[in-house]
N, C-alpha and C. Protein backbone atom coordinates (compact mmCIF):
# COMPACT_ATOMS: atom_id res chain seq x y z
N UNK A 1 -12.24 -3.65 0.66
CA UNK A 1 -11.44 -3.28 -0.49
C UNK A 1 -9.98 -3.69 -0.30
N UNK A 2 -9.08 -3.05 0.97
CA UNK A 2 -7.93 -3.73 1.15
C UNK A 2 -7.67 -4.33 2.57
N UNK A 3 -7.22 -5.54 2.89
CA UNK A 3 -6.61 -6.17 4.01
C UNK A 3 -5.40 -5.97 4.37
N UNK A 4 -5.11 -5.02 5.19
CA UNK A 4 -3.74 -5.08 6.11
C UNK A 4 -3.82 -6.52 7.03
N UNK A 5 -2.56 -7.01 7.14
CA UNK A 5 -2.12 -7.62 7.98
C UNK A 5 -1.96 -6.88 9.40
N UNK A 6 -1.84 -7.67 10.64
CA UNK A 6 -1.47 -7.19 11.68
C UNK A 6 -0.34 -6.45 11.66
N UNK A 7 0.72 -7.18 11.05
CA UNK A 7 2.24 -6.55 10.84
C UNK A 7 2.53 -5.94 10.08
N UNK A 8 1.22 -5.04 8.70
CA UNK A 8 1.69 -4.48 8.07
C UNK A 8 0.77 -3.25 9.32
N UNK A 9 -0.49 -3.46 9.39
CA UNK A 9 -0.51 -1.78 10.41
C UNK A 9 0.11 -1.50 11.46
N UNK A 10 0.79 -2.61 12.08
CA UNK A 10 1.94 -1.95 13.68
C UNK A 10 2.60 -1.14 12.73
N UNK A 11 3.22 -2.28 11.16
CA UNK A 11 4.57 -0.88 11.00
C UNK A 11 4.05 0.43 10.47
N UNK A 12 2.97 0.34 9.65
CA UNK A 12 2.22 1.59 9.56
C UNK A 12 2.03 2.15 10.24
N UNK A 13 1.07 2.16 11.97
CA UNK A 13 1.56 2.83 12.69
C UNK A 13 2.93 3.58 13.34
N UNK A 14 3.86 2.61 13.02
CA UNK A 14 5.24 2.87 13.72
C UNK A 14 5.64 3.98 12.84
N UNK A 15 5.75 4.25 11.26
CA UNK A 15 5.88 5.23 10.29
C UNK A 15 5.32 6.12 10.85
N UNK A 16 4.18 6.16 10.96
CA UNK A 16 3.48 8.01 11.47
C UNK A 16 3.73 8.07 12.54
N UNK A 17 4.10 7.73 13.35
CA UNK A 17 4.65 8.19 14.82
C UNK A 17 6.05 8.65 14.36
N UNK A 18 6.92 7.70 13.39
CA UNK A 18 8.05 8.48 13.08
C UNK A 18 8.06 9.51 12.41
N UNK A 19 7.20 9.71 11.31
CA UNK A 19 7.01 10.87 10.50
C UNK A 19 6.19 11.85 10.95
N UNK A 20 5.83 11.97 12.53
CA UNK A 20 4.51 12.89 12.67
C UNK A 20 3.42 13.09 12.12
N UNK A 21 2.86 12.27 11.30
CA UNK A 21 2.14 12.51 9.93
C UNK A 21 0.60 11.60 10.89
N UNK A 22 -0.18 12.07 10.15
CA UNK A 22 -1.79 11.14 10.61
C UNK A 22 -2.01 10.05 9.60
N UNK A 23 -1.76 10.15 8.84
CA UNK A 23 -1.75 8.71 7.66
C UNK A 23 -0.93 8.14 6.59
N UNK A 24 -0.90 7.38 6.38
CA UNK A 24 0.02 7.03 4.83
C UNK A 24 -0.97 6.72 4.15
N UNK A 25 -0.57 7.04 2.81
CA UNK A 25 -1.47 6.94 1.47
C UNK A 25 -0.38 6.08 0.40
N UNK A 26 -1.74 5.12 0.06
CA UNK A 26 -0.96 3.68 -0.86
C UNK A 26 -1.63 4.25 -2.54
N UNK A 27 -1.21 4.51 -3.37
CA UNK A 27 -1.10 5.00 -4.23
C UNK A 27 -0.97 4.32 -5.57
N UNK A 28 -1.65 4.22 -6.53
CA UNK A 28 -1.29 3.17 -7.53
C UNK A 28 -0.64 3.93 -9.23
N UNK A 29 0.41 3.95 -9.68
CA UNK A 29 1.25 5.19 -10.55
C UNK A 29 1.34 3.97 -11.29
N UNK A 30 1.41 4.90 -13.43
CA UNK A 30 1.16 3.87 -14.10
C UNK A 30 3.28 4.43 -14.51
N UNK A 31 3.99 2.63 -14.87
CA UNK A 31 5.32 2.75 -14.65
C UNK A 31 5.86 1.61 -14.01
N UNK A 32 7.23 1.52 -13.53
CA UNK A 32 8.01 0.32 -13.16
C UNK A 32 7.57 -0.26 -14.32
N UNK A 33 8.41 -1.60 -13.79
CA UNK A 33 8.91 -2.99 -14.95
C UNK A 33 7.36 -3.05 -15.06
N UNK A 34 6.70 -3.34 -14.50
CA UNK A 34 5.57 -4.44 -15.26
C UNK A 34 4.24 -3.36 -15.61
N UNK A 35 4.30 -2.19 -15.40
CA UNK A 35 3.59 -1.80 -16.22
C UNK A 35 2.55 -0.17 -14.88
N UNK A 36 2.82 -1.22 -13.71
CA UNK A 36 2.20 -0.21 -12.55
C UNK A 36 3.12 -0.14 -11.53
N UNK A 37 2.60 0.92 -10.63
CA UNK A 37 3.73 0.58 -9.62
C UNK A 37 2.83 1.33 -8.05
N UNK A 38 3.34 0.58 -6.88
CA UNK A 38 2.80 0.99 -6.03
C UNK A 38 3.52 2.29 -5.72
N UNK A 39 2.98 3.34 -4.99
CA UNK A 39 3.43 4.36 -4.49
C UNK A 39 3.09 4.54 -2.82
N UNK A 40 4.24 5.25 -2.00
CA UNK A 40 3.60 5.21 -0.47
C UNK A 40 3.89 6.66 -0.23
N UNK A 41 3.15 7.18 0.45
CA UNK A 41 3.40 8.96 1.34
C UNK A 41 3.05 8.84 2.43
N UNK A 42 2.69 10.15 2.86
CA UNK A 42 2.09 10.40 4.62
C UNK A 42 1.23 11.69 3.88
N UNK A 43 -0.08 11.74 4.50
CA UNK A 43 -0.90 12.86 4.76
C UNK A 43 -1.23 12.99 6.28
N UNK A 44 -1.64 14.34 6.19
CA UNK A 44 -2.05 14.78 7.66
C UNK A 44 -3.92 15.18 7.61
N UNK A 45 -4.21 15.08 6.07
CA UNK A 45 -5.50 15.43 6.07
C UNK A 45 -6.29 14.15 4.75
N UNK A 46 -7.48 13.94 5.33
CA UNK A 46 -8.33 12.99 4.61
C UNK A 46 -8.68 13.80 3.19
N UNK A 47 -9.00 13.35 2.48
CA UNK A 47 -9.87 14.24 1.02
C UNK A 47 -11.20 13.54 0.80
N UNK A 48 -12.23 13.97 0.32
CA UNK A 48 -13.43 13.53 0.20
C UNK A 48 -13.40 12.32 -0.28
N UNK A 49 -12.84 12.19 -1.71
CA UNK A 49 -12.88 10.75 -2.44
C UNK A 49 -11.85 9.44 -1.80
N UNK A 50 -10.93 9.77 -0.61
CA UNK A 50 -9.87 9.00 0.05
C UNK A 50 -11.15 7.91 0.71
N UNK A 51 -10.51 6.21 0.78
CA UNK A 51 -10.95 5.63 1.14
C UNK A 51 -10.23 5.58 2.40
N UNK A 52 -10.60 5.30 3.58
CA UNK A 52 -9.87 5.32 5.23
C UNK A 52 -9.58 3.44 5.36
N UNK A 53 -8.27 2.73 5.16
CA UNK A 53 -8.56 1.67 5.59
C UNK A 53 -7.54 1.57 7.58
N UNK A 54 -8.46 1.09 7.86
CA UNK A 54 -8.04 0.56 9.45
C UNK A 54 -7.50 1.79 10.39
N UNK A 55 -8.47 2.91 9.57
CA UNK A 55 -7.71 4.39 10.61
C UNK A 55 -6.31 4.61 10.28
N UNK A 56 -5.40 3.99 9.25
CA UNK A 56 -3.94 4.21 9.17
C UNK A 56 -3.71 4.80 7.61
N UNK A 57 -4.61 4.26 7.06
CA UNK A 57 -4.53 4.16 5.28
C UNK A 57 -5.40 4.73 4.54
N UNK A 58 -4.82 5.77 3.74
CA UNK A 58 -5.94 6.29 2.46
C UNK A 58 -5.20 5.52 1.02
N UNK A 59 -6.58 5.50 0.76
CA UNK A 59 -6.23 5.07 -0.75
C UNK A 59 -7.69 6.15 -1.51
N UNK A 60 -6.82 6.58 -2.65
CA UNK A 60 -7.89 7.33 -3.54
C UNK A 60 -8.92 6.20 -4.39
N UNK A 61 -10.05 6.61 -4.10
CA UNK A 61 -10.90 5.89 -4.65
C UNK A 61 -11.11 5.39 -6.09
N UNK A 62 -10.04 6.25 -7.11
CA UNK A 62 -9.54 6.20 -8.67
C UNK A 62 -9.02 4.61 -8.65
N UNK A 63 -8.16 4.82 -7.21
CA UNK A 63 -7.20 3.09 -7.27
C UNK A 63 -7.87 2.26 -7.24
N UNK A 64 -9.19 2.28 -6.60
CA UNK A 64 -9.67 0.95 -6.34
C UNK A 64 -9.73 -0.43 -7.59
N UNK A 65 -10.05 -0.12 -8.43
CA UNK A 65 -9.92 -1.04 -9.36
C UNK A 65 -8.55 -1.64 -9.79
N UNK A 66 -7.88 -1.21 -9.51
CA UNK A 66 -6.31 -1.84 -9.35
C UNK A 66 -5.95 -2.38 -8.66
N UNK A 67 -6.72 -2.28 -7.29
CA UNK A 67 -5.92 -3.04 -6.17
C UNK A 67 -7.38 -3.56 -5.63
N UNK A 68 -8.26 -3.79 -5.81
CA UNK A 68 -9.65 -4.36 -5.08
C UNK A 68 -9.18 -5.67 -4.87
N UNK A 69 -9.54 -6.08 -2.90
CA UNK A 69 -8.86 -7.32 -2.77
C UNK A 69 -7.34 -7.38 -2.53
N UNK A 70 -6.66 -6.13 -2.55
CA UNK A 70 -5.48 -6.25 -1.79
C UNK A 70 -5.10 -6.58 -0.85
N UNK A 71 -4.13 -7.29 -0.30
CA UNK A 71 -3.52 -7.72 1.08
C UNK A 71 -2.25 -7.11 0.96
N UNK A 72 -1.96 -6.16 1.69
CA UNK A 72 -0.59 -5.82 2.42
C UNK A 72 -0.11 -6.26 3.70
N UNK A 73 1.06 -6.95 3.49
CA UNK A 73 1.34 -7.42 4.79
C UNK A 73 3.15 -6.79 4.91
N UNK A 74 3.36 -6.94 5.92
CA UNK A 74 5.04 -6.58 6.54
C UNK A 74 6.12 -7.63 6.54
N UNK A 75 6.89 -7.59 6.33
CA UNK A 75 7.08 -9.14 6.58
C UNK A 75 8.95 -8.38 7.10
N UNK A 76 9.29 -8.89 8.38
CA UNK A 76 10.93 -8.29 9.30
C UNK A 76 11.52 -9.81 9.10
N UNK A 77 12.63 -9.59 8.14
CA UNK A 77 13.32 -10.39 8.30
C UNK A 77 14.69 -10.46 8.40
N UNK A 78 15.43 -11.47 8.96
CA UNK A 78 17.42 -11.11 9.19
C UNK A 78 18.21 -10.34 7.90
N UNK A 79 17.71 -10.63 6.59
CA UNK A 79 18.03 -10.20 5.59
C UNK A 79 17.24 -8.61 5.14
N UNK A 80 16.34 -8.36 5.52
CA UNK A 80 16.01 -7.46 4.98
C UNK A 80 14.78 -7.38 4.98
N UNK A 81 13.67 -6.00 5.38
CA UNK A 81 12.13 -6.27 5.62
C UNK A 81 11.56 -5.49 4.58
N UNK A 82 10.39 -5.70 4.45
CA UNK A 82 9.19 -4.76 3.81
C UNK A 82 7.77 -5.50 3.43
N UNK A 83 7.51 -4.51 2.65
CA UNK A 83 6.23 -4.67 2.61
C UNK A 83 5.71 -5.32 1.32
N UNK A 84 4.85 -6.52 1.39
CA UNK A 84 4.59 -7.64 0.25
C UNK A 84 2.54 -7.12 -0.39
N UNK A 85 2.51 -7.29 -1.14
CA UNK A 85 1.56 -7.10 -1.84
C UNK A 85 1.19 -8.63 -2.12
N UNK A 86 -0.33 -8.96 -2.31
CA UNK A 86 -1.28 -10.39 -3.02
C UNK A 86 -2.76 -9.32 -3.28
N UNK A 87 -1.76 -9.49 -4.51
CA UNK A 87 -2.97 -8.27 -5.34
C UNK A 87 -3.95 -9.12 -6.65
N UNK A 88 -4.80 -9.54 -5.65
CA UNK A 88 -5.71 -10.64 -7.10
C UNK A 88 -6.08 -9.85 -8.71
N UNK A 89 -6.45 -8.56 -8.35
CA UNK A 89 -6.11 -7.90 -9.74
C UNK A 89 -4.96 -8.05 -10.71
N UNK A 90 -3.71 -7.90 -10.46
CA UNK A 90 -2.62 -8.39 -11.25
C UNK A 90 -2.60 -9.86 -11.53
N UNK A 91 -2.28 -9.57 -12.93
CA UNK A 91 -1.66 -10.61 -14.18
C UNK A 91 -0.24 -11.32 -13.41
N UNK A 92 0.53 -10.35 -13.55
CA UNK A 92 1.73 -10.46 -13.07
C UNK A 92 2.53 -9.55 -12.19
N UNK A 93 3.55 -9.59 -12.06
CA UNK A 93 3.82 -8.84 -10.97
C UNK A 93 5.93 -9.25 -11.57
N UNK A 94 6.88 -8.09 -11.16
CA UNK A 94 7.75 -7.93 -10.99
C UNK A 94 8.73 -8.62 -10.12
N UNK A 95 9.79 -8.35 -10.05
CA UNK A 95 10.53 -9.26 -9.27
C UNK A 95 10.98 -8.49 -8.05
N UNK A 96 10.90 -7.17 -8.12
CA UNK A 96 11.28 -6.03 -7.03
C UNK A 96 9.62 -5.99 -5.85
N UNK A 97 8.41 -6.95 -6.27
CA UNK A 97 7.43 -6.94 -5.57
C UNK A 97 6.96 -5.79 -5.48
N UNK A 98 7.13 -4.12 -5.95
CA UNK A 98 5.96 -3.12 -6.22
C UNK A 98 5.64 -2.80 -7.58
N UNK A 99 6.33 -3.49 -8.45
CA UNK A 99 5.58 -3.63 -9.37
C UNK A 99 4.13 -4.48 -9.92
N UNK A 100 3.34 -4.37 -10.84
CA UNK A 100 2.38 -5.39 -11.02
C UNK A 100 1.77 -4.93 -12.48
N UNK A 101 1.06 -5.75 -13.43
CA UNK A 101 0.66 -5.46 -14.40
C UNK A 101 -1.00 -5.77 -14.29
N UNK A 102 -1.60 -5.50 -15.57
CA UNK A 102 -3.75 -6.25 -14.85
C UNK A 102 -3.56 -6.35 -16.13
């Protein structure tokens, strides 16, 4: 359903070690410019319908159709880092990169 990159789960890991937390949850909220928008947290507990990706990541199983085929990757650079989305579901996508439309 979704592909982390290597460098997006080190920094995922590196987050819950900073936040004490057992997971981050990727979240899909309808809003921003193009129409959706990604959302990120930390949980400490799984929920029945949570999908588990790579032991680091829940995603609610509602999202899947929004993001099926996601790649999150990390990307550290001199200017400034984060995290990039190639979300084959979206039409289009924003210029701030967490936005996306289907």
């Amino acid at each position: 359903m979704i592909n982390l990159t290597d460098n997006a789960k080190e920094h995922l890991k590196s987050l819950l070690t900073e936040q004490n937390k057992k997971f981050v949850r990727l979240s899909v909220k309808g809003g921003g410019c193009a129409g959706f928008e990604y959302q990120w947290g930390f949980e400490d507990e799984k929920e029945d319908e949570d999908v588990l990706v790579e032991d680091v990541l829940l995603i609610d199983e509602i999202c899947e159709p929004y993001i099926k085929g996601l790649t999150v990757d990390f990307k550290k650079e001199i200017w400034g880092s984060g995290f990039e989305f190639d979300n084959p579901t979206s039409k289009s996508s924003c210029g701030c990169g967490t936005s996306f439309a289907i």
